[in-house]
C-alpha atoms as a PDB file:
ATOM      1  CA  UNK A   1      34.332 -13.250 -66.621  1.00  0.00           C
ATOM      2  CA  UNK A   2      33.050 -16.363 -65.568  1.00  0.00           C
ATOM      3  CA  UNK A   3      36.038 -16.454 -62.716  1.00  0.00           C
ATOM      4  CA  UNK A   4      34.706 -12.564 -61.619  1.00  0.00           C
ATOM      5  CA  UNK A   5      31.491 -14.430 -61.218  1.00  0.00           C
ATOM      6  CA  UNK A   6      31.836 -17.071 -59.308  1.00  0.00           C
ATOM      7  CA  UNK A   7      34.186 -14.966 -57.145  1.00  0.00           C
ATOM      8  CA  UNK A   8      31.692 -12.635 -56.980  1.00  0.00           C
ATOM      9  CA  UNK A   9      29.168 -15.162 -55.563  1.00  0.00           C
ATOM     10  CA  UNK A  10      31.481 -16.224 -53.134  1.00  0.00           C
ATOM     11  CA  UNK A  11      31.999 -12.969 -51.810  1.00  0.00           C
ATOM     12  CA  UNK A  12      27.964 -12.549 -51.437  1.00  0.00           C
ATOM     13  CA  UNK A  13      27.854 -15.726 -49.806  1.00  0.00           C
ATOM     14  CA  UNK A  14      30.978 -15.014 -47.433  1.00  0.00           C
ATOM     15  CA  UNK A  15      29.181 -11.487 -46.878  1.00  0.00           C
ATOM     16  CA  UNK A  16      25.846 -12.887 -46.213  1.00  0.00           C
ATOM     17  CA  UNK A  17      27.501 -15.396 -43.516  1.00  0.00           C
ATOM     18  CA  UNK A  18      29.622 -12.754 -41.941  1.00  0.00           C
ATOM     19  CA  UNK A  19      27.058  -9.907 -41.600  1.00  0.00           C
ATOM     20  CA  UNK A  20      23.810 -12.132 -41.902  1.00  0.00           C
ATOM     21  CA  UNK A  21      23.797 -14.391 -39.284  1.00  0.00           C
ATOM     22  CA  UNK A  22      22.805 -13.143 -35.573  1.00  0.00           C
ATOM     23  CA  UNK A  23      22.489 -14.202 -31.806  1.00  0.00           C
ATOM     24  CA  UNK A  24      20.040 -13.102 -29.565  1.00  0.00           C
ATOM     25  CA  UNK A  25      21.425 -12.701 -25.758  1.00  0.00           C
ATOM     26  CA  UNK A  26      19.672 -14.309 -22.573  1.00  0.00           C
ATOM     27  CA  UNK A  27      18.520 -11.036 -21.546  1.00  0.00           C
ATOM     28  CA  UNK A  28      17.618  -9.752 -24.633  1.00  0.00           C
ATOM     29  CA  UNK A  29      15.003  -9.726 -27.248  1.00  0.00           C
ATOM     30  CA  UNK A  30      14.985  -9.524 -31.081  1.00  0.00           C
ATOM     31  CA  UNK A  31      12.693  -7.689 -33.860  1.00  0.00           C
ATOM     32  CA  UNK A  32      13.487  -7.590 -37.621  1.00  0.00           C
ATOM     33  CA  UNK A  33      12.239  -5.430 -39.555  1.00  0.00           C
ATOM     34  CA  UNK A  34      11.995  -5.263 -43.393  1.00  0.00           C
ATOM     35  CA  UNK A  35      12.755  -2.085 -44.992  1.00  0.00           C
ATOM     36  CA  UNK A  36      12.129  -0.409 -41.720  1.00  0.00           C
ATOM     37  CA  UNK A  37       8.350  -2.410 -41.364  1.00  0.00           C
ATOM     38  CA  UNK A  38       8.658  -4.951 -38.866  1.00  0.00           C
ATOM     39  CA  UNK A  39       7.192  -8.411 -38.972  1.00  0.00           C
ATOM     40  CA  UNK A  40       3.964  -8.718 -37.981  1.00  0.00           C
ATOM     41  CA  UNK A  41       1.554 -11.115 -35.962  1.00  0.00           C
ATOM     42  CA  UNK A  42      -2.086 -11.078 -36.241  1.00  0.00           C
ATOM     43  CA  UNK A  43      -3.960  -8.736 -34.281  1.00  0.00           C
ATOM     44  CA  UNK A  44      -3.163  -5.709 -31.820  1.00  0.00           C
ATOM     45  CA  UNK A  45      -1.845  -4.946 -28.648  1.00  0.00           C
ATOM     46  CA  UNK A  46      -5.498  -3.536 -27.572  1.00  0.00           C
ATOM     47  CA  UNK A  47      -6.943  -7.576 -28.306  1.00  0.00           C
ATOM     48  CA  UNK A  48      -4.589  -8.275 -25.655  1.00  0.00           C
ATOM     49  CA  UNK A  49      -6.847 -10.045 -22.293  1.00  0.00           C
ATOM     50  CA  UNK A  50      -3.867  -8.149 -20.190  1.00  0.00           C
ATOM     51  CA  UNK A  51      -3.028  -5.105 -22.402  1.00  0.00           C
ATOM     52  CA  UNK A  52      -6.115  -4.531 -23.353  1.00  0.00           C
ATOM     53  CA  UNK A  53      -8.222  -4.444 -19.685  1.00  0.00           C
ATOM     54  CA  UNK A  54      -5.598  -1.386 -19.148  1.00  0.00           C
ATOM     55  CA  UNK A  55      -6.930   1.141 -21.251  1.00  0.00           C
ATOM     56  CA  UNK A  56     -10.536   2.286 -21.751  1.00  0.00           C
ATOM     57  CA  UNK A  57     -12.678   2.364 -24.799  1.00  0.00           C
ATOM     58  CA  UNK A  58     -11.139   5.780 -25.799  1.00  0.00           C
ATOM     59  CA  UNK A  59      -7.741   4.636 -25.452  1.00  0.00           C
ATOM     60  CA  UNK A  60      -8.000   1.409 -27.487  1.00  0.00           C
ATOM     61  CA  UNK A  61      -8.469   3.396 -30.871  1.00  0.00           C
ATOM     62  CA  UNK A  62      -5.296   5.827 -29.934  1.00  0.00           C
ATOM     63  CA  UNK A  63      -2.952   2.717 -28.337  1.00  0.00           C
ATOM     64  CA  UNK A  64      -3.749   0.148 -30.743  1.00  0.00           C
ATOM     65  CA  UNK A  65      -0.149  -0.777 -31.832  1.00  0.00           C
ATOM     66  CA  UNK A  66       0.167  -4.557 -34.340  1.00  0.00           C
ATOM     67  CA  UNK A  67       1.549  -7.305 -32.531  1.00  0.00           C
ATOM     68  CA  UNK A  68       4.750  -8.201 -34.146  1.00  0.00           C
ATOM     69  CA  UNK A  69       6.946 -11.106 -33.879  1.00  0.00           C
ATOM     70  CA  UNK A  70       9.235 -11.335 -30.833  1.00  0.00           C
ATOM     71  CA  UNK A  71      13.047 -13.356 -31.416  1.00  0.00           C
ATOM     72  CA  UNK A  72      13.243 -15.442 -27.782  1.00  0.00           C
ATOM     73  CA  UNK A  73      17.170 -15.762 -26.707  1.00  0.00           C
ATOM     74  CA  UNK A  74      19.413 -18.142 -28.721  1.00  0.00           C
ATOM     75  CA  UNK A  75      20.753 -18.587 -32.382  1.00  0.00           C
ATOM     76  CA  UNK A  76      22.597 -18.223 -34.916  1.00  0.00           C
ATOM     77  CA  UNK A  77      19.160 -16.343 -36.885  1.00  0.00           C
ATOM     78  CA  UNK A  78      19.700 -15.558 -40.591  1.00  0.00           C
ATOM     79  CA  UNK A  79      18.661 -12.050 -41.373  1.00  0.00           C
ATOM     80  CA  UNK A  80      18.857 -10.702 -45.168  1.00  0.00           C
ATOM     81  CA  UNK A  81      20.622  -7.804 -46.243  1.00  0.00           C
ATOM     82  CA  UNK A  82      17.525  -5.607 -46.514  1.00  0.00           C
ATOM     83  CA  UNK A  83      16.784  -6.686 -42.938  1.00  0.00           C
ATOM     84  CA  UNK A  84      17.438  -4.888 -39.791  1.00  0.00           C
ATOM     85  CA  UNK A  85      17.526  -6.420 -35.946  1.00  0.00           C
ATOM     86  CA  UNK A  86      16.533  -4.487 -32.763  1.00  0.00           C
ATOM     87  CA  UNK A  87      17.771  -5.742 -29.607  1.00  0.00           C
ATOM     88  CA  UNK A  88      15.782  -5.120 -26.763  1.00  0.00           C
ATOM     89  CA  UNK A  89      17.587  -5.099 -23.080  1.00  0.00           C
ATOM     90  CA  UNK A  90      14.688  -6.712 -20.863  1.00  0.00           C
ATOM     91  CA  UNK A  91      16.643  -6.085 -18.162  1.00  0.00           C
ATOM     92  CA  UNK A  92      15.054  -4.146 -15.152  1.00  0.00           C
ATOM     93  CA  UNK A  93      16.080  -0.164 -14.450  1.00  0.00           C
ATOM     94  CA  UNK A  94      16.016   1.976 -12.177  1.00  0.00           C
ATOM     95  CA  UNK A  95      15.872   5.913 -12.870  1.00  0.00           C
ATOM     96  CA  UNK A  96      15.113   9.013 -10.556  1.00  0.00           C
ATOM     97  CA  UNK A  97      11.951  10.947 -11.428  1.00  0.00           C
ATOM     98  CA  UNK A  98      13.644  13.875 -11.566  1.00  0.00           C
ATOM     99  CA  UNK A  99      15.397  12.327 -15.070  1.00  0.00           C
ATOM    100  CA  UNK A 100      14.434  14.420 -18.164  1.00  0.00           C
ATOM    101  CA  UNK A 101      17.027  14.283 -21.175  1.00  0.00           C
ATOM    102  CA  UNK A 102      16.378  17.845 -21.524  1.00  0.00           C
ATOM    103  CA  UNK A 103      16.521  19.559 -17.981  1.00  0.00           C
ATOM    104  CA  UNK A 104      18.574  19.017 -15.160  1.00  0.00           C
ATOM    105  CA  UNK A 105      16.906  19.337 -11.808  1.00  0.00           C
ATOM    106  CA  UNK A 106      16.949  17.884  -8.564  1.00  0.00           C
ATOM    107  CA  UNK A 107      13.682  17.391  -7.373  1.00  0.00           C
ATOM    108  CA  UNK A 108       9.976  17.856  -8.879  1.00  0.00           C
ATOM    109  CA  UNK A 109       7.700  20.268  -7.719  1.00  0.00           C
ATOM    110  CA  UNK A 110       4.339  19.984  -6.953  1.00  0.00           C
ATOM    111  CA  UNK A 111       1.527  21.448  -5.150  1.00  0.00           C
ATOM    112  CA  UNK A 112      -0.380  20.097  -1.912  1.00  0.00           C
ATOM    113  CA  UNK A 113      -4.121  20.731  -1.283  1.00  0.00           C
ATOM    114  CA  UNK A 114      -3.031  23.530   1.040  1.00  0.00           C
ATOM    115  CA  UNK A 115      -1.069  25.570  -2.264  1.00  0.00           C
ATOM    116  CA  UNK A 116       2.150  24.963  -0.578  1.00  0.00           C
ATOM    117  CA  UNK A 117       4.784  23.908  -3.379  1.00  0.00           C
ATOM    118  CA  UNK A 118       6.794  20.872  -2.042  1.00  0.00           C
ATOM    119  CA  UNK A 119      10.274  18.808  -3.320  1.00  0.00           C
ATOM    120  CA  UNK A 120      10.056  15.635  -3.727  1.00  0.00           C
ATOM    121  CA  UNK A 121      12.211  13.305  -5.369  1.00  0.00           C
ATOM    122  CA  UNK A 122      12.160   9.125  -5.721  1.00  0.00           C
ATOM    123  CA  UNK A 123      13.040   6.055  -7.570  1.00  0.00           C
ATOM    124  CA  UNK A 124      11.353   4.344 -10.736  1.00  0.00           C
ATOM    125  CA  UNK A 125      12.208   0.437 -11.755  1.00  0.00           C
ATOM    126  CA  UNK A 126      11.151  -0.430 -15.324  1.00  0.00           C
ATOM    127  CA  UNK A 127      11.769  -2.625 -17.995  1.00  0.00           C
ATOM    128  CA  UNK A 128      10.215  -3.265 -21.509  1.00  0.00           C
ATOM    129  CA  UNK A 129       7.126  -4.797 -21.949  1.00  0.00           C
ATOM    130  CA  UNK A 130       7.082  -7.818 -24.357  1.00  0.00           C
ATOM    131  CA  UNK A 131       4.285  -7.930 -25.427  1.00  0.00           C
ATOM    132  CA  UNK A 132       4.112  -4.803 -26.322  1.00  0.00           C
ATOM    133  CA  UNK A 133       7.188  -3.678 -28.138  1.00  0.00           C
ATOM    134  CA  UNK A 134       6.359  -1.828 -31.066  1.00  0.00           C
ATOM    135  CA  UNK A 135       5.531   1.155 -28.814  1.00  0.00           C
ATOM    136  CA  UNK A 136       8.446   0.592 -27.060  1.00  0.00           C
ATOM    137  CA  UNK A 137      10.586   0.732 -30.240  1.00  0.00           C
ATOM    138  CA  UNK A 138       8.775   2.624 -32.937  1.00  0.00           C
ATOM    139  CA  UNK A 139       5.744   4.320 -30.859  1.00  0.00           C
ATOM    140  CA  UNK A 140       7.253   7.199 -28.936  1.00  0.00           C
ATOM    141  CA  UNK A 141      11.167   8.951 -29.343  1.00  0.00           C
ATOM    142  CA  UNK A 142      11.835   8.473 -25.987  1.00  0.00           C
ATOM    143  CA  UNK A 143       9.497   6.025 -23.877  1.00  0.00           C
ATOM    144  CA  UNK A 144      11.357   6.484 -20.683  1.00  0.00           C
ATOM    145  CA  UNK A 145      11.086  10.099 -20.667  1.00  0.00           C
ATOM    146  CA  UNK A 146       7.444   9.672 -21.558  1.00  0.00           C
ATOM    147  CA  UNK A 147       6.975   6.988 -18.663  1.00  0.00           C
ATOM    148  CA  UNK A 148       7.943   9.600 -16.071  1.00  0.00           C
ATOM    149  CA  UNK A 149       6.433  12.256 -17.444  1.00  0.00           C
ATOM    150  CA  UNK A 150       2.877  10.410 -17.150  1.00  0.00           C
ATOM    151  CA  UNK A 151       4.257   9.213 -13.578  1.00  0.00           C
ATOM    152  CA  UNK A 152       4.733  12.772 -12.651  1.00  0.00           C
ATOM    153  CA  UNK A 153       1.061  14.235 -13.549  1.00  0.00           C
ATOM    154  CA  UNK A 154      -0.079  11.280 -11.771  1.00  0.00           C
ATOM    155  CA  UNK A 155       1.840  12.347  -8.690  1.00  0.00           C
ATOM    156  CA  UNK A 156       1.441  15.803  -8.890  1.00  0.00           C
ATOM    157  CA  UNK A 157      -2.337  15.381  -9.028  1.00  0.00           C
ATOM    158  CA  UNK A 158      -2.001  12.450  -6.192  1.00  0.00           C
ATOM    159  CA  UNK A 159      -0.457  15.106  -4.055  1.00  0.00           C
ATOM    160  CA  UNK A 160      -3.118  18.191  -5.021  1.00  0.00           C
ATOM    161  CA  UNK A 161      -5.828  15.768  -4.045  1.00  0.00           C
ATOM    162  CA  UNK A 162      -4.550  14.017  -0.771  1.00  0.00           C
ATOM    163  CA  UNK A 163      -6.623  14.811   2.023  1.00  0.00           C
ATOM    164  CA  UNK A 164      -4.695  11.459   4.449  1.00  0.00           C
ATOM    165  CA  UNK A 165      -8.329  10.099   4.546  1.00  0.00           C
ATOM    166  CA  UNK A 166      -6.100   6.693   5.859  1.00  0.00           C
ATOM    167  CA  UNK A 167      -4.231   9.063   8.365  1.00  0.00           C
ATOM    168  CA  UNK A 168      -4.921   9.209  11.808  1.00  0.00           C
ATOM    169  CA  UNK A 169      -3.671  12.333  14.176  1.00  0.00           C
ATOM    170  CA  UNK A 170      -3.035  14.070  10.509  1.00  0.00           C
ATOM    171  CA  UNK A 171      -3.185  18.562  11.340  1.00  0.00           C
ATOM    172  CA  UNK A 172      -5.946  19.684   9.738  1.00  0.00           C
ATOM    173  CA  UNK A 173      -4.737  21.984   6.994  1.00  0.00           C
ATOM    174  CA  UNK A 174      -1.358  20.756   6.819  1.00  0.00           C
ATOM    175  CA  UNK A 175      -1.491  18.322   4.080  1.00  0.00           C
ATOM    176  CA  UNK A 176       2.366  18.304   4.052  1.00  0.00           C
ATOM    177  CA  UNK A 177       2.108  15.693   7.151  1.00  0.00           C
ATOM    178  CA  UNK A 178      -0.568  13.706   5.309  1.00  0.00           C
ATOM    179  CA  UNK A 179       2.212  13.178   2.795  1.00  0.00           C
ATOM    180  CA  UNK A 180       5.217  11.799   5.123  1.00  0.00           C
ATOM    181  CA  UNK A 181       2.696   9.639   7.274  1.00  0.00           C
ATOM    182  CA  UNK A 182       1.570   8.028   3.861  1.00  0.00           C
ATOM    183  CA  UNK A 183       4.235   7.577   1.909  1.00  0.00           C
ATOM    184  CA  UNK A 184       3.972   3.635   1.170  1.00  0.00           C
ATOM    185  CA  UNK A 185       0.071   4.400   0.860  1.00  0.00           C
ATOM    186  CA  UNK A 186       0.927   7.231  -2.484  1.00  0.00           C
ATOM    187  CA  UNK A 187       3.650   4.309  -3.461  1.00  0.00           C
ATOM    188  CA  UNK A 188       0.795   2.083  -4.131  1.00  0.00           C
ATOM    189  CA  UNK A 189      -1.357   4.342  -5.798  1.00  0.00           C
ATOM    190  CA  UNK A 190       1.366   5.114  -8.430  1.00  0.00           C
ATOM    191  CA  UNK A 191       1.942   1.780  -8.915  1.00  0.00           C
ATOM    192  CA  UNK A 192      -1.348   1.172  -9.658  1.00  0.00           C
ATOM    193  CA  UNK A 193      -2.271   4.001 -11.528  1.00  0.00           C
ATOM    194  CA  UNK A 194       0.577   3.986 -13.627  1.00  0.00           C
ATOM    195  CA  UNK A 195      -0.246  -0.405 -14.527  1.00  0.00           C
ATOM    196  CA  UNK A 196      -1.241   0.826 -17.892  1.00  0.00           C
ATOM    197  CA  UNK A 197       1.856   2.196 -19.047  1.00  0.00           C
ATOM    198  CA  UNK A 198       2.481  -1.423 -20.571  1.00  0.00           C
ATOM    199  CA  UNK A 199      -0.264  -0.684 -22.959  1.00  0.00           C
ATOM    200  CA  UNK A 200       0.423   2.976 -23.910  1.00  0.00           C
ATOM    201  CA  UNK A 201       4.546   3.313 -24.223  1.00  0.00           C
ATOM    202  CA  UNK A 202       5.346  -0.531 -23.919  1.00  0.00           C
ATOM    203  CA  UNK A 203       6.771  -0.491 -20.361  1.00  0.00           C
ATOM    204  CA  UNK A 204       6.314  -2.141 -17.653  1.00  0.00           C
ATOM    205  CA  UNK A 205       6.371  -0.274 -13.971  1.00  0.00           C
ATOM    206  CA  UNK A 206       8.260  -2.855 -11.711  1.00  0.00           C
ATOM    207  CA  UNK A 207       8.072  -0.425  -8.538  1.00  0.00           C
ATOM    208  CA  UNK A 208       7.483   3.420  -7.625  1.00  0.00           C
ATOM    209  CA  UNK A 209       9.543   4.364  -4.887  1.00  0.00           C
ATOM    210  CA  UNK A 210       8.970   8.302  -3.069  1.00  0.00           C
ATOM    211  CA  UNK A 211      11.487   8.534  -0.779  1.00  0.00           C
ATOM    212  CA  UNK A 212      11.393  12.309   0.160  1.00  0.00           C
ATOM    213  CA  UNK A 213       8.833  14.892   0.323  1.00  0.00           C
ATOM    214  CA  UNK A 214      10.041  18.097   1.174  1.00  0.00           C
ATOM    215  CA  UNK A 215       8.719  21.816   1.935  1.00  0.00           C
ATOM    216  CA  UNK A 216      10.341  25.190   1.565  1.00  0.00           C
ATOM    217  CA  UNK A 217      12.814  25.312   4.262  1.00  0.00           C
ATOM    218  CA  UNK A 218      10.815  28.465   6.155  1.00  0.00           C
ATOM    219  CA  UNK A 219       7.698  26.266   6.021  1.00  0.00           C
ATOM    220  CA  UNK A 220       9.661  23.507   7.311  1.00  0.00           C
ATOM    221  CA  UNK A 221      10.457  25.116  10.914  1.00  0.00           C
ATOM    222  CA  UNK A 222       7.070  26.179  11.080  1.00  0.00           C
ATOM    223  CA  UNK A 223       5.949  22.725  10.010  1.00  0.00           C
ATOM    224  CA  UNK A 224       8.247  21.618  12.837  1.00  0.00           C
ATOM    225  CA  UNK A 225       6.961  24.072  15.529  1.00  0.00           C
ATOM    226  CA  UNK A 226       3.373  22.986  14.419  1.00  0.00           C
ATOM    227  CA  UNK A 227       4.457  18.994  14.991  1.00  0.00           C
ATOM    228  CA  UNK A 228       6.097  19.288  18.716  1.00  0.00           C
ATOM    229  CA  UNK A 229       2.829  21.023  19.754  1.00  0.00           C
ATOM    230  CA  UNK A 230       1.057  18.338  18.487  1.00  0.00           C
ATOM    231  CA  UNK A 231       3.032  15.794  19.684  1.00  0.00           C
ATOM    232  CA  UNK A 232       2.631  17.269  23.282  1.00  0.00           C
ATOM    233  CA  UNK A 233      -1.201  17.811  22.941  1.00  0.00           C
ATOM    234  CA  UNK A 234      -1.148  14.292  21.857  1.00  0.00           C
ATOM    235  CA  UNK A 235       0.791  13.258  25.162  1.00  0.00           C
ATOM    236  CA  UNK A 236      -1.171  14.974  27.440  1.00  0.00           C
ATOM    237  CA  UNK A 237      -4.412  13.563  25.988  1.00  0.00           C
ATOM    238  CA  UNK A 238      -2.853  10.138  26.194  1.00  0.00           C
ATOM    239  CA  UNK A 239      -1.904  11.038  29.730  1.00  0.00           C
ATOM    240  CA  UNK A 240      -4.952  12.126  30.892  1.00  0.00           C
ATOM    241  CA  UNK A 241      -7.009   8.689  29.030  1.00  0.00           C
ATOM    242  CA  UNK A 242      -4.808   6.758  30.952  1.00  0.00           C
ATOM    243  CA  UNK A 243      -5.712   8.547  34.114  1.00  0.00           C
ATOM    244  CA  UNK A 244      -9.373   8.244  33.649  1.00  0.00           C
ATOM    245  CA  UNK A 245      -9.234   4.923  32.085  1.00  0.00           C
ATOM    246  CA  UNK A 246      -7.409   3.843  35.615  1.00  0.00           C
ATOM    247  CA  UNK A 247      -9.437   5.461  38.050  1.00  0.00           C
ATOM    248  CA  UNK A 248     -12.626   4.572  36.074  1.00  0.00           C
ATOM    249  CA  UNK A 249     -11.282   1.050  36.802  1.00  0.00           C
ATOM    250  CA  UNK A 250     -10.581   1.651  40.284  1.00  0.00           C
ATOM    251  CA  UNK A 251     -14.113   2.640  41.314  1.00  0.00           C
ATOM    252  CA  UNK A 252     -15.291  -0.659  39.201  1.00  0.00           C
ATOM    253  CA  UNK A 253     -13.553  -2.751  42.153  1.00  0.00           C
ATOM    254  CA  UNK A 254     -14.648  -0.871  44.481  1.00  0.00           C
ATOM    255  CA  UNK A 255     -18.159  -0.999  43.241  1.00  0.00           C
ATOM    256  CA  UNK A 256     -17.753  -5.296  42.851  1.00  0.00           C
ATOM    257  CA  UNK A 257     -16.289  -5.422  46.170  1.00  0.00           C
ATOM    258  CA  UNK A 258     -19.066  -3.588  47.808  1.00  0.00           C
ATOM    259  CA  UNK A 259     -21.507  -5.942  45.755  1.00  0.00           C
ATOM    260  CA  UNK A 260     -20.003  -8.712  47.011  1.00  0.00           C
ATOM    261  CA  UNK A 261     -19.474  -7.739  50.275  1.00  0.00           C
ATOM    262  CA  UNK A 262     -22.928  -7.397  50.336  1.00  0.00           C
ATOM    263  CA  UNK A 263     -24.283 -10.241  48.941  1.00  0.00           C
ATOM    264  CA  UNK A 264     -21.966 -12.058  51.583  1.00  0.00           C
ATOM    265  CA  UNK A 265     -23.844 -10.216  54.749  1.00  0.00           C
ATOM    266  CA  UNK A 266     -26.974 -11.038  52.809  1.00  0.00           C
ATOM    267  CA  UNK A 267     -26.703 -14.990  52.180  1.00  0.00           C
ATOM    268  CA  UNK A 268     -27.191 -16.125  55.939  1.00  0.00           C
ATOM    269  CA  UNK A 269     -29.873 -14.118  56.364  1.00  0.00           C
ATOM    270  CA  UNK A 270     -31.765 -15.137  53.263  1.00  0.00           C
ATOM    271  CA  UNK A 271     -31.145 -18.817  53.925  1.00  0.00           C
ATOM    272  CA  UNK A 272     -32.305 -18.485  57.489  1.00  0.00           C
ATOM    273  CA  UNK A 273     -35.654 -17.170  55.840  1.00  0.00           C
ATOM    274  CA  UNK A 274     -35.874 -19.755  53.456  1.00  0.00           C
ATOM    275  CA  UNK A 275     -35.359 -22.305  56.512  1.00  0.00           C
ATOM    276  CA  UNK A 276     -37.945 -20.782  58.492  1.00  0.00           C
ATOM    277  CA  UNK A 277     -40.030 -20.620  55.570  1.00  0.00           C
ATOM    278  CA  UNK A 278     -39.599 -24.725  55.168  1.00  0.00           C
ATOM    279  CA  UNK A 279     -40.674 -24.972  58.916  1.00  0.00           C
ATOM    280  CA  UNK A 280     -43.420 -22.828  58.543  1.00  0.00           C
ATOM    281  CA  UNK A 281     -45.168 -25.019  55.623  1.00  0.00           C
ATOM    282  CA  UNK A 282     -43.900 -28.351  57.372  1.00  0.00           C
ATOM    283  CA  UNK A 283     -45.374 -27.769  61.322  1.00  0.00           C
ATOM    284  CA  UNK A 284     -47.052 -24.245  61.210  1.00  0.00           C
ATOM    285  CA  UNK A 285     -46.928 -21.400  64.049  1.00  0.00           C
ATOM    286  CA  UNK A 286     -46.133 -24.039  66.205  1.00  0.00           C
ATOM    287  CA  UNK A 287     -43.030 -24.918  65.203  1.00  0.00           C
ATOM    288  CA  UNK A 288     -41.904 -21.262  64.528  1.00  0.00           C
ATOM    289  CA  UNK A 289     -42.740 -20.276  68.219  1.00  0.00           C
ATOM    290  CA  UNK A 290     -40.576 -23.455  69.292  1.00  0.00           C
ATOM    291  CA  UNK A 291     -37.262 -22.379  67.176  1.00  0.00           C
ATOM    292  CA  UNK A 292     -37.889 -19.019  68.354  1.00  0.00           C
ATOM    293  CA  UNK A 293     -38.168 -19.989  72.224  1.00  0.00           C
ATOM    294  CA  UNK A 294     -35.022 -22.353  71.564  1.00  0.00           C
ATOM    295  CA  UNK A 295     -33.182 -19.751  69.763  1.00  0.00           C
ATOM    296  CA  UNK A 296     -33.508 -16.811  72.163  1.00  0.00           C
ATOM    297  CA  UNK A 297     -32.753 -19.335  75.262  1.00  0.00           C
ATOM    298  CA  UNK A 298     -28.695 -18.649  74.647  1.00  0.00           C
ATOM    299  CA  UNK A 299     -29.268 -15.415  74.527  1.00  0.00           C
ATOM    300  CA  UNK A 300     -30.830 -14.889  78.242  1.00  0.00           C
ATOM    301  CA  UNK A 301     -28.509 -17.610  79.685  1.00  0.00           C
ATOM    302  CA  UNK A 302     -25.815 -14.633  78.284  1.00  0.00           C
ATOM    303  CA  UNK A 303     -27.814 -11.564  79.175  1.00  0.00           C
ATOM    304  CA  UNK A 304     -28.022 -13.560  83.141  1.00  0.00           C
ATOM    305  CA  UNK A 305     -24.387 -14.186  83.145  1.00  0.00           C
ATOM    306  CA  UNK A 306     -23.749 -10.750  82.254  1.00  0.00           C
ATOM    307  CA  UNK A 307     -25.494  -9.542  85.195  1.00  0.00           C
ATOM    308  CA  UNK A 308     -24.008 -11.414  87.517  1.00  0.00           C
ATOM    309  CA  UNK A 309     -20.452 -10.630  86.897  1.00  0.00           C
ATOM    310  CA  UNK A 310     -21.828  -7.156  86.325  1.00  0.00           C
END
């Protein structure tokens, strides 16, 4: 008996070291729980200065998951037998919106401003939020599937609502054109709107990417008869600016070389007046009738000459 014992202690231990002892990888993360509870920090994930400035007042009594404690990369880590270890792949992924683990489609639908019902189909990069993995883990079932879901009623109302107030040459009542011209514009909105996902499912949106936005394929020639027509009024109105804007400069240089030819007939005679003005102050009438007489004496030497050879 007392063999069976010790044996039987040596097989515990030998278990224990075999099946007890863990590593953490460098691109993972580690939390043990204890008959399925896991251990626990102090506060929640809504005391959080980040987490928390995500979600309003409302949301902080719904999303208020405990902060728990978080196994960094390395070992060996001892765990008992009544223990259990979640690894957590940090690593960054990328999934198409149209993912859902119970439908297969190819694009998602939604509806512009103008009711027409469009295709449109993109990229999402995520990965799980450390500091807030108990939602990640024991929150939701499936936290990617709710991640795109709340990425898709964000989109869907994006696109209901988009009037391309930052588009220029947009055709009013075509919102499908709004759409295409802004793409990187509704990227950025997504990834804004969709910051908070950290704090509700415990991941963290590393990019939204829409890469195609696509009508019903009768709208779609019409759509493209709609945009050629545009694209010539657009021409010819460029055309004809660029016509006015050059003639409009034309008659500028004509106007400043008439001013200018001007003031040049003008200058000899206004500083002959201001002469004769000088002599007038300096000798009078006198010396006004003497320039005049010596001024005018060229002129009948000229007029006499003429008459002679005449």
């Amino acid at each position: 008996m007392f063999f069976g014992f010790i044996l039987g202690i040596g097989l515990a231990v030998l278990l224990l070291m075999v099946f007890g002892i863990y590593t953490i990888g460098p691109t993972e993360r580690g939390i043990v729980t204890s008959l399925g509870r896991a251990q626990r920090t102090q506060g929640t994930t809504a005391d959080d200065p980040t987490l928390g400035s995500l979600l309003s007042e409302e949301e902080k009594g719904r999303y208020a998951y405990p902060n728990i404690r978080v196994i960094q990369p390395g070992g060996p880590y001892f765990r008992w037998p009544w223990q259990k270890v979640h690894k957590v792949d940090m690593t960054i992924r990328t999934v198409d919106i149209t993912w859902d683990p119970e439908v297969a489609q190819d694009s998602i639908e939604a509806v512009t401003k103008d009711n027409l019902t469009v295709q449109i189909s993109g990229q999402l990069r995520w990965k799980p939020c450390e500091r807030n993995l108990y939602a990640y883990l024991f929150g939701i079932a499936f936290p990617a599937a709710h991640v795109i879901g709340y990425f898709i009623s964000v989109l869907r109302d994006r696109v209901a609502t988009f009037d391309g107030e930052a588009a220029e040459g947009a055709v009013e009542g075509v919102s499908i054109n709004d759409l295409r011209r802004n793409l990187s514009l509704i990227n950025n909105f997504m990834e804004e709107a969709c910051r908070k996902t950290a704090a509700r499912y415990g991941i963290d949106l590393d990019a939204a990417l829409i890469t195609n936005i696509d009508p019903p394929g009768d709208v779609d020639e019409a759509l493209a008869s709609i945009n050629t027509t545009q694209n010539q009024v657009a021409a010819s109105i460029s055309q004809a600016r660029a016509d006015a804007d050059q003639k409009l400069k034309m008659a500028e240089q004509a106007v400043q070389i008439a001013e200018n030819r001007a003031q040049a007939e003008a200058a000899p005679i206004l500083e002959l007046g201001k002469i004769l003005g000088d002599m007038h102050v300096e000798g009078g009438s006198d010396a006004l009738e003497n320039y005049l007489r010596n001024a005018a004496l060229p002129l009948r030497e000229k007029a006499a000459q003429t008459i002679m050879n005449l």
